[in-house]
C-alpha atoms as a PDB file:
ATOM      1  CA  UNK A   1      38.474  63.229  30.597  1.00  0.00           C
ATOM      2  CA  UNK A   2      41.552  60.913  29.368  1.00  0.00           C
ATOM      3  CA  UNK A   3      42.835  63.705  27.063  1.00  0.00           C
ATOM      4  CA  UNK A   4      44.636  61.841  24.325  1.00  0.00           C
ATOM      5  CA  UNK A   5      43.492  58.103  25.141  1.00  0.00           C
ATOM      6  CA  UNK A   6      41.366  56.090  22.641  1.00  0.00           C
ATOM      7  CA  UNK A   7      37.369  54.903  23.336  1.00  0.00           C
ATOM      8  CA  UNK A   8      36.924  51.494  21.356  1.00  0.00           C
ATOM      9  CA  UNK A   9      34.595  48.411  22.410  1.00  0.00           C
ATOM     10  CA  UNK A  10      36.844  45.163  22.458  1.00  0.00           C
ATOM     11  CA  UNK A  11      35.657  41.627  21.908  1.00  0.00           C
ATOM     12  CA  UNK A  12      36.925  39.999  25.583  1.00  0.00           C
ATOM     13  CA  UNK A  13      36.372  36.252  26.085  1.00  0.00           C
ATOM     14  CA  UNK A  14      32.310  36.343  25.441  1.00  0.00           C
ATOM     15  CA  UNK A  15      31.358  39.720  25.671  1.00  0.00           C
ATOM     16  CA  UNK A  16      32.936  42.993  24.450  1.00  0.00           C
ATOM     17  CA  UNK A  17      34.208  45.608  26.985  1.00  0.00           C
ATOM     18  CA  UNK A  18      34.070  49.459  26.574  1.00  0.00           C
ATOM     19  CA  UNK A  19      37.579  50.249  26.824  1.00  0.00           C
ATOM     20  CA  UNK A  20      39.344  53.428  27.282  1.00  0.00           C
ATOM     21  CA  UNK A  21      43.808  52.934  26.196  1.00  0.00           C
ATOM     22  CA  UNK A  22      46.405  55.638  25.784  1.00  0.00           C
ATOM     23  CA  UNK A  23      49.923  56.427  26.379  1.00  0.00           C
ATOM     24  CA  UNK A  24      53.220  54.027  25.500  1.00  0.00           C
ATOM     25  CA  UNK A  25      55.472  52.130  27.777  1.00  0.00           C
ATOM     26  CA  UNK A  26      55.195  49.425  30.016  1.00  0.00           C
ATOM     27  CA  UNK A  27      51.603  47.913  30.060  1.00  0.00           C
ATOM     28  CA  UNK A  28      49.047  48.573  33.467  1.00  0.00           C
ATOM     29  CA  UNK A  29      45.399  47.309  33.441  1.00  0.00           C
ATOM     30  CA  UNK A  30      43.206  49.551  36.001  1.00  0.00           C
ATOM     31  CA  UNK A  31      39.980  47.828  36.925  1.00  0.00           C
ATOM     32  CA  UNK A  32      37.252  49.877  39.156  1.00  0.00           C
ATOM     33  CA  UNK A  33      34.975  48.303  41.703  1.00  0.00           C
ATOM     34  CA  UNK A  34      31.674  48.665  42.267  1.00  0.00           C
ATOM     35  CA  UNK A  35      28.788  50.663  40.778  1.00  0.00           C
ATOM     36  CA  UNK A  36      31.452  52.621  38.866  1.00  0.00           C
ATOM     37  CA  UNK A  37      32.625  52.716  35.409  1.00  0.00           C
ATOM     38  CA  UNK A  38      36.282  52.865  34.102  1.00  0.00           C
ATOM     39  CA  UNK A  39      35.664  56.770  34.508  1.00  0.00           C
ATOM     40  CA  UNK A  40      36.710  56.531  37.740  1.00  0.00           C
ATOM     41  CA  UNK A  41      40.347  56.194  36.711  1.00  0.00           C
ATOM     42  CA  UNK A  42      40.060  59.620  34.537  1.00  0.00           C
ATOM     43  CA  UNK A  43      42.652  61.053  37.217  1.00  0.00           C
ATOM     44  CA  UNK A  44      45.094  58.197  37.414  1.00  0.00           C
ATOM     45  CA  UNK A  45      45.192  56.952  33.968  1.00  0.00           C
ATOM     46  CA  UNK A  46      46.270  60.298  32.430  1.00  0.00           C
ATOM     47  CA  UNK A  47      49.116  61.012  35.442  1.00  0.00           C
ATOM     48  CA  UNK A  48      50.132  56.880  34.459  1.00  0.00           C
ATOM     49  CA  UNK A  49      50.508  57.559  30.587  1.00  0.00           C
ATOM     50  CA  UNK A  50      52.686  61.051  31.679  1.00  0.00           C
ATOM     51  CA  UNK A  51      55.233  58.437  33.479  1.00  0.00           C
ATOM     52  CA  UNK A  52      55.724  56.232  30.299  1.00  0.00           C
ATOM     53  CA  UNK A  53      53.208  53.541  30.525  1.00  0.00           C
ATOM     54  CA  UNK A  54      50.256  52.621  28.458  1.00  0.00           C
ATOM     55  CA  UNK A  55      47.400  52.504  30.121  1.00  0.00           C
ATOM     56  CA  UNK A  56      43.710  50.664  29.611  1.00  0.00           C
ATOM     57  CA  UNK A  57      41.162  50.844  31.411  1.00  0.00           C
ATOM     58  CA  UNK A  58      37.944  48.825  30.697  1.00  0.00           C
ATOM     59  CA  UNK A  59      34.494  48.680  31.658  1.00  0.00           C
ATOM     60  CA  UNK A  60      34.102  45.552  33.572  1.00  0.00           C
ATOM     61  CA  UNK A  61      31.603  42.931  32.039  1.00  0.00           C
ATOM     62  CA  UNK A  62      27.879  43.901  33.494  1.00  0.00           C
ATOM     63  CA  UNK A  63      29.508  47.509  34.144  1.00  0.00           C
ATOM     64  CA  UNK A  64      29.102  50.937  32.043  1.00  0.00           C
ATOM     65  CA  UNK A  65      28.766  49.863  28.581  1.00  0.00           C
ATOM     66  CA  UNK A  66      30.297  46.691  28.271  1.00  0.00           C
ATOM     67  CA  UNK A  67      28.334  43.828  27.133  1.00  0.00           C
ATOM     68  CA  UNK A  68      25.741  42.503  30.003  1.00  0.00           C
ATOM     69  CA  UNK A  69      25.650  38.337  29.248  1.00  0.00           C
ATOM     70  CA  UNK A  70      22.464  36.099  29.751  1.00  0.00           C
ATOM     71  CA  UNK A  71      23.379  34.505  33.317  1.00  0.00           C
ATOM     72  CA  UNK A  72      22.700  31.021  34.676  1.00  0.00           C
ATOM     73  CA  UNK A  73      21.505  29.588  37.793  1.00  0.00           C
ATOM     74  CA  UNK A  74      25.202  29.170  39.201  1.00  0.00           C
ATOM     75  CA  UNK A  75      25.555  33.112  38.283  1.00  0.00           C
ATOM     76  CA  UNK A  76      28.643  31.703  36.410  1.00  0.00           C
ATOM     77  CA  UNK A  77      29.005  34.589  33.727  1.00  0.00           C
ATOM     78  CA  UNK A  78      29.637  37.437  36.258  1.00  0.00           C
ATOM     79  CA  UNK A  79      32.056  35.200  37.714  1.00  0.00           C
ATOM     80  CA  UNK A  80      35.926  37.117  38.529  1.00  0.00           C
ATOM     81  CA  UNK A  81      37.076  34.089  36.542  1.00  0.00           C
ATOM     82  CA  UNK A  82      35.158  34.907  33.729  1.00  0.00           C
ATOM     83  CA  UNK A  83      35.553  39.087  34.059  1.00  0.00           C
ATOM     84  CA  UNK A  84      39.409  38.265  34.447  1.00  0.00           C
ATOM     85  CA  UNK A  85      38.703  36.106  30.725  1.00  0.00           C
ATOM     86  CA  UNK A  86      37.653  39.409  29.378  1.00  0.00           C
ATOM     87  CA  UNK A  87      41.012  41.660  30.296  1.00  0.00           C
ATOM     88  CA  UNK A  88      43.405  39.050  29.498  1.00  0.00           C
ATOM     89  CA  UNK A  89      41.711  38.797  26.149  1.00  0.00           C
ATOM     90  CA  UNK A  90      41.554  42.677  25.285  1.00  0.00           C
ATOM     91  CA  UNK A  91      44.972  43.170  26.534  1.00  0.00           C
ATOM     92  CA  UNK A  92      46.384  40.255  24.733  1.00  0.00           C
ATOM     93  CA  UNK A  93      43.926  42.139  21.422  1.00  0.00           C
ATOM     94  CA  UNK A  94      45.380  45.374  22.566  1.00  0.00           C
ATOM     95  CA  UNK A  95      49.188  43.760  21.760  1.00  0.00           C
ATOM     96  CA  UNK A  96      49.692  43.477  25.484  1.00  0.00           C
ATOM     97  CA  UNK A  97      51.009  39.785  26.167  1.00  0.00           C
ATOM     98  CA  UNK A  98      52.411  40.975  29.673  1.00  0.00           C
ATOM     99  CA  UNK A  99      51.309  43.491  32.553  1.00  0.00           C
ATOM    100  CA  UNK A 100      50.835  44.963  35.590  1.00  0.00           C
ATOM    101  CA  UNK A 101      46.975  44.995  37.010  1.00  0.00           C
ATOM    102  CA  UNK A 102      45.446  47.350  39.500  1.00  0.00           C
ATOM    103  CA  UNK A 103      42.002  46.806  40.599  1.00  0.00           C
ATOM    104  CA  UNK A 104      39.889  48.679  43.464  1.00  0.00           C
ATOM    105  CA  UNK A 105      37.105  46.866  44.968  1.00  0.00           C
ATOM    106  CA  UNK A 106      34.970  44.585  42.842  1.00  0.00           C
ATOM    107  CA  UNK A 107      37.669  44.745  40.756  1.00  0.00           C
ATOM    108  CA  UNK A 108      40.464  43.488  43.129  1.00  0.00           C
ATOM    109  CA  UNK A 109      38.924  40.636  43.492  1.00  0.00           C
ATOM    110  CA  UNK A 110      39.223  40.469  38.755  1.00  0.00           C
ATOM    111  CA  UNK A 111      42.757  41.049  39.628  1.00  0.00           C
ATOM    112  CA  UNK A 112      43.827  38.612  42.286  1.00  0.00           C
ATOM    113  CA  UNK A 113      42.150  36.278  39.687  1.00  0.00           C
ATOM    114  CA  UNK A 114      43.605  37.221  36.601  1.00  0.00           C
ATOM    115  CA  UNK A 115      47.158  36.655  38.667  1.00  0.00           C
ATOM    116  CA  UNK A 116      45.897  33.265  40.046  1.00  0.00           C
ATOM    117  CA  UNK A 117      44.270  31.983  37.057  1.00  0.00           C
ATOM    118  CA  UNK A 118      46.838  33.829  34.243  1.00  0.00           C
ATOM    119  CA  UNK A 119      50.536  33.827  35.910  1.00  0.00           C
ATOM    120  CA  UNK A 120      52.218  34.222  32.878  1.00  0.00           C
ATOM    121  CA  UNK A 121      50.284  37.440  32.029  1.00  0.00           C
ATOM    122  CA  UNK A 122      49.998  39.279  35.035  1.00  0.00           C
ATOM    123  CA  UNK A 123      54.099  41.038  36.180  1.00  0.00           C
ATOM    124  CA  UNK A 124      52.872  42.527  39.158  1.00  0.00           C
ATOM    125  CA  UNK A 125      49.238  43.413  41.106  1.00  0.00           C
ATOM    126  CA  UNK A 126      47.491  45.765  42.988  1.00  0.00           C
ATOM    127  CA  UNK A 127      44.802  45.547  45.362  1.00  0.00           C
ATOM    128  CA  UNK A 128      42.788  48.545  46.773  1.00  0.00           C
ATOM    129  CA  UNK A 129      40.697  48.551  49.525  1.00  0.00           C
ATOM    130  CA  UNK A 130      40.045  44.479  49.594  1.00  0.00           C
ATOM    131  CA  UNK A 131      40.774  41.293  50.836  1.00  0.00           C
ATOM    132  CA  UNK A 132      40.077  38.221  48.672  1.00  0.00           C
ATOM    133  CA  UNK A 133      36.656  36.979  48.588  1.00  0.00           C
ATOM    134  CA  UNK A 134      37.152  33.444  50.231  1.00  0.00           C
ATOM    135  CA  UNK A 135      38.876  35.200  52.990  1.00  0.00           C
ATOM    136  CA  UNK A 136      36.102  37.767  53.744  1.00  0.00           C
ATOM    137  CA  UNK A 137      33.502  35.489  54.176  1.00  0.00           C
ATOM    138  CA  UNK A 138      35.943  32.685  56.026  1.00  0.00           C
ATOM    139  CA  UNK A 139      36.211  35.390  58.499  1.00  0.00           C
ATOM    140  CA  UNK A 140      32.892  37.063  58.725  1.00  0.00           C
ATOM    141  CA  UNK A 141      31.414  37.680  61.504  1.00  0.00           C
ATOM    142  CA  UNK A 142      28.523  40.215  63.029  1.00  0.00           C
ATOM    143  CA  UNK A 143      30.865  43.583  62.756  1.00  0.00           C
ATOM    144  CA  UNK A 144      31.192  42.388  58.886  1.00  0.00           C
ATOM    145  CA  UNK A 145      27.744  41.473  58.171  1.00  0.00           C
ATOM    146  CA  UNK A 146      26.718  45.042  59.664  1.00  0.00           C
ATOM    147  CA  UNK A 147      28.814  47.133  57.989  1.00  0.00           C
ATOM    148  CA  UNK A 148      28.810  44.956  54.571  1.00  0.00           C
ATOM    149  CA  UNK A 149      25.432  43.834  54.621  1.00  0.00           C
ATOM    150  CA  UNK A 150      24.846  45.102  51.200  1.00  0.00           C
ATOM    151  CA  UNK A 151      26.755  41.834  50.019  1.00  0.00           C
ATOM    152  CA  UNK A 152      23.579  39.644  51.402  1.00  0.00           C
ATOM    153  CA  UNK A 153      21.276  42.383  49.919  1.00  0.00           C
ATOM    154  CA  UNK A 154      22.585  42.683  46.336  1.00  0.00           C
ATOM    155  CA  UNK A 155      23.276  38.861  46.106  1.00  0.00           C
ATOM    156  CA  UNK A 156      19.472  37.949  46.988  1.00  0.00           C
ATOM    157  CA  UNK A 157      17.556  36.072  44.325  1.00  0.00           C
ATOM    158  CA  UNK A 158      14.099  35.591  45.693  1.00  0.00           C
ATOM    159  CA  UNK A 159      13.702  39.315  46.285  1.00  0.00           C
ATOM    160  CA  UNK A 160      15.555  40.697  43.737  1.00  0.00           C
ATOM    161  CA  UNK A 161      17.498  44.093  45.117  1.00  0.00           C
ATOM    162  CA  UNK A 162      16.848  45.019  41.371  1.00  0.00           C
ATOM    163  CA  UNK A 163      13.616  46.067  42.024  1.00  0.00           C
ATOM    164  CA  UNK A 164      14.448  48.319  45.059  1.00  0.00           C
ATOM    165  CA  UNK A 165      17.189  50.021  43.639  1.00  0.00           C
ATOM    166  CA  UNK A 166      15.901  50.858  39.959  1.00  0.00           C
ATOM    167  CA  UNK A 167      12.790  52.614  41.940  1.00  0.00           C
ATOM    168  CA  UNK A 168      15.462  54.830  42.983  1.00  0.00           C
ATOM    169  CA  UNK A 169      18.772  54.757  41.814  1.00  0.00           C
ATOM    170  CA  UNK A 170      20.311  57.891  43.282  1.00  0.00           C
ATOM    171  CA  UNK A 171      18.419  57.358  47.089  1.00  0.00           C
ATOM    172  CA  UNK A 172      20.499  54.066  46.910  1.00  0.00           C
ATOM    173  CA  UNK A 173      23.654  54.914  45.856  1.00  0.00           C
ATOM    174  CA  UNK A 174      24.320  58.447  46.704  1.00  0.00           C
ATOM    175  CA  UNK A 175      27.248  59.605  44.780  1.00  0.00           C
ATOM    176  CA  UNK A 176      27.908  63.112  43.669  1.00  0.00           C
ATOM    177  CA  UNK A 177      30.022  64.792  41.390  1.00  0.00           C
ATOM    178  CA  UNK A 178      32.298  66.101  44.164  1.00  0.00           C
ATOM    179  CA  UNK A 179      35.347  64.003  44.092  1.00  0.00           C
ATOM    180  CA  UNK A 180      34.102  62.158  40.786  1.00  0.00           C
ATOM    181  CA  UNK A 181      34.008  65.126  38.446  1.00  0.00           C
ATOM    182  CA  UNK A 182      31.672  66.204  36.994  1.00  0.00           C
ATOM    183  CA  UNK A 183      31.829  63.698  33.070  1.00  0.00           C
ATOM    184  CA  UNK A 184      32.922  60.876  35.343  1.00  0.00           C
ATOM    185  CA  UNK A 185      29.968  61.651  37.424  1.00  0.00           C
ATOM    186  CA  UNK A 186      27.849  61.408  34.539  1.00  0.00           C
ATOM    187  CA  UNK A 187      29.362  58.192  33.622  1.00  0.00           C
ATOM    188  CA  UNK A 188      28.294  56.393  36.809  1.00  0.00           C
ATOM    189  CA  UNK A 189      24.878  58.399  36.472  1.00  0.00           C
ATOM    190  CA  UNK A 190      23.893  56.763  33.240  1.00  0.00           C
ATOM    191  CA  UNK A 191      25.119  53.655  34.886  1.00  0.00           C
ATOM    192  CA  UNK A 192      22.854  53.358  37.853  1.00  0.00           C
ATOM    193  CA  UNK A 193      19.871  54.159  35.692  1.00  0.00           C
ATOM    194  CA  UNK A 194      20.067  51.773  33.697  1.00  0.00           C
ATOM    195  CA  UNK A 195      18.120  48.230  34.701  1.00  0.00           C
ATOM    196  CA  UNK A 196      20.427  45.707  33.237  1.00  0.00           C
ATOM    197  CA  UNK A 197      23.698  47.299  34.319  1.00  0.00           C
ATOM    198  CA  UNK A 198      21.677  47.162  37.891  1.00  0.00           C
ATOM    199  CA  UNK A 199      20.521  43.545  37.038  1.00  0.00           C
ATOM    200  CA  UNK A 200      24.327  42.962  36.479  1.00  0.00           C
ATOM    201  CA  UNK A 201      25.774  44.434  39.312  1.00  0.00           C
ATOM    202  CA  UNK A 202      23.694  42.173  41.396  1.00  0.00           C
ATOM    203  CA  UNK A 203      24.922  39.037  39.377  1.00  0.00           C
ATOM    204  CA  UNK A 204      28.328  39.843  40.052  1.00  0.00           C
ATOM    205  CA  UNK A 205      27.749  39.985  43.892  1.00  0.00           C
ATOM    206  CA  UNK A 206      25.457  36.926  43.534  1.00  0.00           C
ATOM    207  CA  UNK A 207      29.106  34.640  41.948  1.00  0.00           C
ATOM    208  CA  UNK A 208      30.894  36.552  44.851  1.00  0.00           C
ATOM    209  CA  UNK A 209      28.882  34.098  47.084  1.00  0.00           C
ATOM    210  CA  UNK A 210      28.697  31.239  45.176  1.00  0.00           C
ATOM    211  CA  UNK A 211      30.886  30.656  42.496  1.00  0.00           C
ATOM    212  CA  UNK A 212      33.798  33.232  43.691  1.00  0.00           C
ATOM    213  CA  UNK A 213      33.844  31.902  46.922  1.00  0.00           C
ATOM    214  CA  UNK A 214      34.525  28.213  45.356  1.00  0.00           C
ATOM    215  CA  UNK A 215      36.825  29.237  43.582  1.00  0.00           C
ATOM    216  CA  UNK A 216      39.075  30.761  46.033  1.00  0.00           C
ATOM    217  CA  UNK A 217      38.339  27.913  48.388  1.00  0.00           C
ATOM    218  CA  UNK A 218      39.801  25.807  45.720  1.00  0.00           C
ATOM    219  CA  UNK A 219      42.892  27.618  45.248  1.00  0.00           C
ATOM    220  CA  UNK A 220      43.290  27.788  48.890  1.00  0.00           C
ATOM    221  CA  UNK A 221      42.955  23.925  49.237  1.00  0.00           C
ATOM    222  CA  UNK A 222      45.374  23.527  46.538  1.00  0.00           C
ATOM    223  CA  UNK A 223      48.005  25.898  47.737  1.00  0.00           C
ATOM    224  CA  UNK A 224      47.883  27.853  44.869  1.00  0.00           C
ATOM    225  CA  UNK A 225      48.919  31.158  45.731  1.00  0.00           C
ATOM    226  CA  UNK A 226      49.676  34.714  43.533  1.00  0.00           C
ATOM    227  CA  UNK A 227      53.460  33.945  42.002  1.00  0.00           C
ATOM    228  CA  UNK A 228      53.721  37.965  41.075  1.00  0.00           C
ATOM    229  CA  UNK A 229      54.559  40.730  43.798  1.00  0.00           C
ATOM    230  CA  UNK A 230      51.725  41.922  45.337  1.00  0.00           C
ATOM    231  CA  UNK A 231      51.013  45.229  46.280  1.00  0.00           C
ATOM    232  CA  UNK A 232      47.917  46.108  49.169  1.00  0.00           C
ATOM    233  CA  UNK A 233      46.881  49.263  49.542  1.00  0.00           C
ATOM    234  CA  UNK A 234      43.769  50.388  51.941  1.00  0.00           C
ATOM    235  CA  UNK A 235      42.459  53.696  52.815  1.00  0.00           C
ATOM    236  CA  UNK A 236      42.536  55.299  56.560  1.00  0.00           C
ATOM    237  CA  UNK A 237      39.282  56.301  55.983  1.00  0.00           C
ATOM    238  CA  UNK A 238      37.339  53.209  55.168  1.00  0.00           C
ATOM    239  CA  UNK A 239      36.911  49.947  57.399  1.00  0.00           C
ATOM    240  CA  UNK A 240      39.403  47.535  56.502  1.00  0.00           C
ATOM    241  CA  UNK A 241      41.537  48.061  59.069  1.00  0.00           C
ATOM    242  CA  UNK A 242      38.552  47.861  61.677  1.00  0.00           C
ATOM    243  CA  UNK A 243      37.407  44.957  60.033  1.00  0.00           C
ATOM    244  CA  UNK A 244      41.177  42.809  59.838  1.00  0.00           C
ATOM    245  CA  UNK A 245      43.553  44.517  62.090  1.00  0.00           C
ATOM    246  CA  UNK A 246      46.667  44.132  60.146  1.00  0.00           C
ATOM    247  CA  UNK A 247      45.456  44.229  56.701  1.00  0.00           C
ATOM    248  CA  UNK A 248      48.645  42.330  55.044  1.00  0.00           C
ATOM    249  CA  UNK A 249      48.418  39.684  57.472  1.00  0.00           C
ATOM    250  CA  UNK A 250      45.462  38.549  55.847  1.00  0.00           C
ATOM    251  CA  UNK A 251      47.210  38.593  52.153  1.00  0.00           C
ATOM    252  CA  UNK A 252      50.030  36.888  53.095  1.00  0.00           C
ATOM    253  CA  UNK A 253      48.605  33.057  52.818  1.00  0.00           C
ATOM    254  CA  UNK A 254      47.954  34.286  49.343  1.00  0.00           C
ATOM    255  CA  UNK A 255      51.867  35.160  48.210  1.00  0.00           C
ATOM    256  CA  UNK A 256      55.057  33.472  47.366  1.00  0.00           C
ATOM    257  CA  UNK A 257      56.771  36.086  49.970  1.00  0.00           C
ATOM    258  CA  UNK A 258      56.464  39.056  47.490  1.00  0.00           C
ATOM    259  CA  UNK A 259      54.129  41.318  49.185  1.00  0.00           C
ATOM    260  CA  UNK A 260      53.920  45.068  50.080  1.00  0.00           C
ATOM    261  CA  UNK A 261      51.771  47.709  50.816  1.00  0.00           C
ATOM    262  CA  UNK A 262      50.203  50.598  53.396  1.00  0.00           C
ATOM    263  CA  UNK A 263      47.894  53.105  54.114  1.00  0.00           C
ATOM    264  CA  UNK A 264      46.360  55.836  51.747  1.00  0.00           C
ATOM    265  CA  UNK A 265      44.870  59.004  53.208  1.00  0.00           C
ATOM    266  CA  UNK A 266      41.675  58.636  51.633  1.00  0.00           C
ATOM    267  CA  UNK A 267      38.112  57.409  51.721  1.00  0.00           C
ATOM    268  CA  UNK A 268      36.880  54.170  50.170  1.00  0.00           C
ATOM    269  CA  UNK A 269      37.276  55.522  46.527  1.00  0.00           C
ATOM    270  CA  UNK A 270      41.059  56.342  46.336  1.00  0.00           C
ATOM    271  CA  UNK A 271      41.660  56.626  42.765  1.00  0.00           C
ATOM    272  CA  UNK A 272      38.777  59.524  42.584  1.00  0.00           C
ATOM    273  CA  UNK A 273      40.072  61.420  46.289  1.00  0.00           C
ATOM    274  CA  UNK A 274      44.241  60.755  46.338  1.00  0.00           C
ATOM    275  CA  UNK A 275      45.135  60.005  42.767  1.00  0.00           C
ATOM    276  CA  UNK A 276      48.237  61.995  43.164  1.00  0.00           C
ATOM    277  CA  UNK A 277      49.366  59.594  46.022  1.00  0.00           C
ATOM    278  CA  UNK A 278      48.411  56.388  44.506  1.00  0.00           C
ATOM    279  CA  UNK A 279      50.168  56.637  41.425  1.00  0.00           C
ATOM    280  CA  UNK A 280      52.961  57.703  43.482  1.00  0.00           C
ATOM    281  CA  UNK A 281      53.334  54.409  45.687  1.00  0.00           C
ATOM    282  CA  UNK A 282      51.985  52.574  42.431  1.00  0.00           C
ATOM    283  CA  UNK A 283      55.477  53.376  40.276  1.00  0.00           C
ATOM    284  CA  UNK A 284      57.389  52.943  43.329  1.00  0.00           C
ATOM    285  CA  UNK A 285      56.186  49.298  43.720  1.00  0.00           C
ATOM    286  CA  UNK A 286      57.059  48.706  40.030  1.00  0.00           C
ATOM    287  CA  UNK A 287      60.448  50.366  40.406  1.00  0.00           C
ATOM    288  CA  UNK A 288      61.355  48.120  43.393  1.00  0.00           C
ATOM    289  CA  UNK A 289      60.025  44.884  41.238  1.00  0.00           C
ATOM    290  CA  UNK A 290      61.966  46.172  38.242  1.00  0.00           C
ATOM    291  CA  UNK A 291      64.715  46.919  40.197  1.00  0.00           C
ATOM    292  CA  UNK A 292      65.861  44.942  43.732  1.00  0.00           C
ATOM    293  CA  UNK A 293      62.628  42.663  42.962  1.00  0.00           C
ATOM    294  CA  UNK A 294      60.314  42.338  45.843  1.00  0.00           C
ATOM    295  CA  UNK A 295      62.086  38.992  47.597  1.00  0.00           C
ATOM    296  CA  UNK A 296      65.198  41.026  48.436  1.00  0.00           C
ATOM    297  CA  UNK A 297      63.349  44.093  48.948  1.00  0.00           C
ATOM    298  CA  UNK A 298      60.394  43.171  51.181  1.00  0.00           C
ATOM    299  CA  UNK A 299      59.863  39.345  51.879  1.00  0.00           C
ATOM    300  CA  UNK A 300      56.401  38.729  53.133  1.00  0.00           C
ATOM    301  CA  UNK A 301      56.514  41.994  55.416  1.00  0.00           C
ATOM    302  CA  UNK A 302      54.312  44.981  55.494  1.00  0.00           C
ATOM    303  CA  UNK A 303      57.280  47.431  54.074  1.00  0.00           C
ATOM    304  CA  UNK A 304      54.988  50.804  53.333  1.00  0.00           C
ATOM    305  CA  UNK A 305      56.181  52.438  50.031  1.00  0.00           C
ATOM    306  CA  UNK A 306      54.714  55.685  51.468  1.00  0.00           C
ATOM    307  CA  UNK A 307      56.609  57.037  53.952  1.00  0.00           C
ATOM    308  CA  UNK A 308      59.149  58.810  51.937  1.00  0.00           C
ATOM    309  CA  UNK A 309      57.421  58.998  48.492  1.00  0.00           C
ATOM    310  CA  UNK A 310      57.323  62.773  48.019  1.00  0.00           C
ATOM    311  CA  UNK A 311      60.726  62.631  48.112  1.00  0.00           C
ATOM    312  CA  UNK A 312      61.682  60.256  45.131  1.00  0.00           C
END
């Protein structure tokens, strides 16, 4: 895996994050989502370095190998504000003062904040397969709490989900080394079988309804919106279309009219099933901001980068 990048832990802002950094060019932060490990980038990252960028991809606090920090009541350590802390400070260690972020899942939700929070840092973002976390639960209702139940579950306090998942942590999450690979498979094995990484996982969904939730309420109240073109990208086969209709619609309180984005033809993990076609309509986003810039060339519309991308 990631032939030619660099393994190093790096002090973040309060904990140190296993990161994984290679290739030269324009900076791009990948974060992965939940119960995975930066591994899960091991076929994007490489394909990203091969079109001139430097590339880093870290272990989210809680995740993989980073650092797991004592939590409080308020769950405020496993908060996106403070995982978003730890990338700006490892890329800004890494020599990185200015990038573009891409974060799947759990870690969409790091990126959105690193762009709200961190303007001046962040050039341009990418969301996969999310909406932000104030939204989701703003809208939930009883097709959402079925199908994303495990939210409730993981985020439970009084009975611990901890204790039901580390009596069986392959029952639960039921991953195999199909479209992982097989070292990125044994990555996310180690993972999953180990209690405090489990422990942490649950604290970070446990801030997604507290502490996350505030804080996106609060930036919603204040009209404080993400100032860098955003991209949104969703797979055909996962729910968020059955769940939100038109998925952009929902992103677009959230912009300053610089938004884009489409389908993938994938399942839920796209980086691991399609990485091929998501580094494809990720470098033709940045091309269009480096070039035209995203007001002239898609003003708060649902543009798709994907209709003709084999051919550029």
């Amino acid at each position: 895996m990631f032939d030619g990048f660099e393994l190093t832990q790096c002090e973040g802002d309060g904990a140190h994050l296993r990161v994984r950094h290679g290739g030269d060019g324009p900076a791009v932060l990948l974060l992965h989502g939940h119960p995975r490990t930066h591994a899960t980038w091991h076929r994007v990252a490489p394909l990203l370095a091969a079109s001139g960028h430097t590339v880093v991809c870290p272990d989210l606090r809680g995740y993989g190998r980073s650092d797991k920090p004592a939590t409080d009541p308020e769950h405020r350590p496993y908060s996106k504000r403070a995982m978003a802390g730890d990338c700006l400070a490892v890329m800004r260690r890494l020599g990185h003062e200015r990038f573009a972020v891409v974060g799947h899942d759990r870690g969409a939700y790091v990126a959105t904040r690193l762009a709200l929070d961190h303007p001046e840092a962040v050039s341009a973002v990418s969301v996969l397969d999310a909406v932000p976390i104030g939204e989701a639960l703003r809208r939930c209702n009883a097709t959402f709490a079925a199908s994303w139940w495990h939210w409730f579950f993981l985020a439970q306090t009084d009975k611990p989900a901890e204790r039901i998942i580390n009596a069986d942590p392959d029952a639960w999450y039921k991953a195999t080394s199909e479209h992982m690979g097989a070292e990125a498979f044994e990555d996310y094995h180690r993972a999953i079988h180990d209690p405090a990484t489990v422990h942490a996982m649950c604290e970070d969904y446990r801030a997604g309804l507290g502490v996350d939730r505030e804080h996106d309420e609060a930036d919603r109240a204040a009209g404080r919106r993400i100032s860098c073109p955003l991209q949104v990208l969703w797979a055909v086969h996962d729910d968020l279309v059955d769940l939100y209709g038109d998925v952009l619609s929902v992103w677009r309180d959230w912009t300053n009219d610089r938004l884009c984005g489409g389908p993938i033809d994938s399942g839920h993990h796209i980086a691991e099933e399609a990485p091929e076609e998501l580094v494809l309509a990720l470098r033709e986003f940045w091309r269009t901001v480096a070039g035209r810039g995203m007001s002239e060339a898609a003003p708060n519309s649902s543009t798709r980068f994907l209709d003709d991308l084999g051919q550029t």
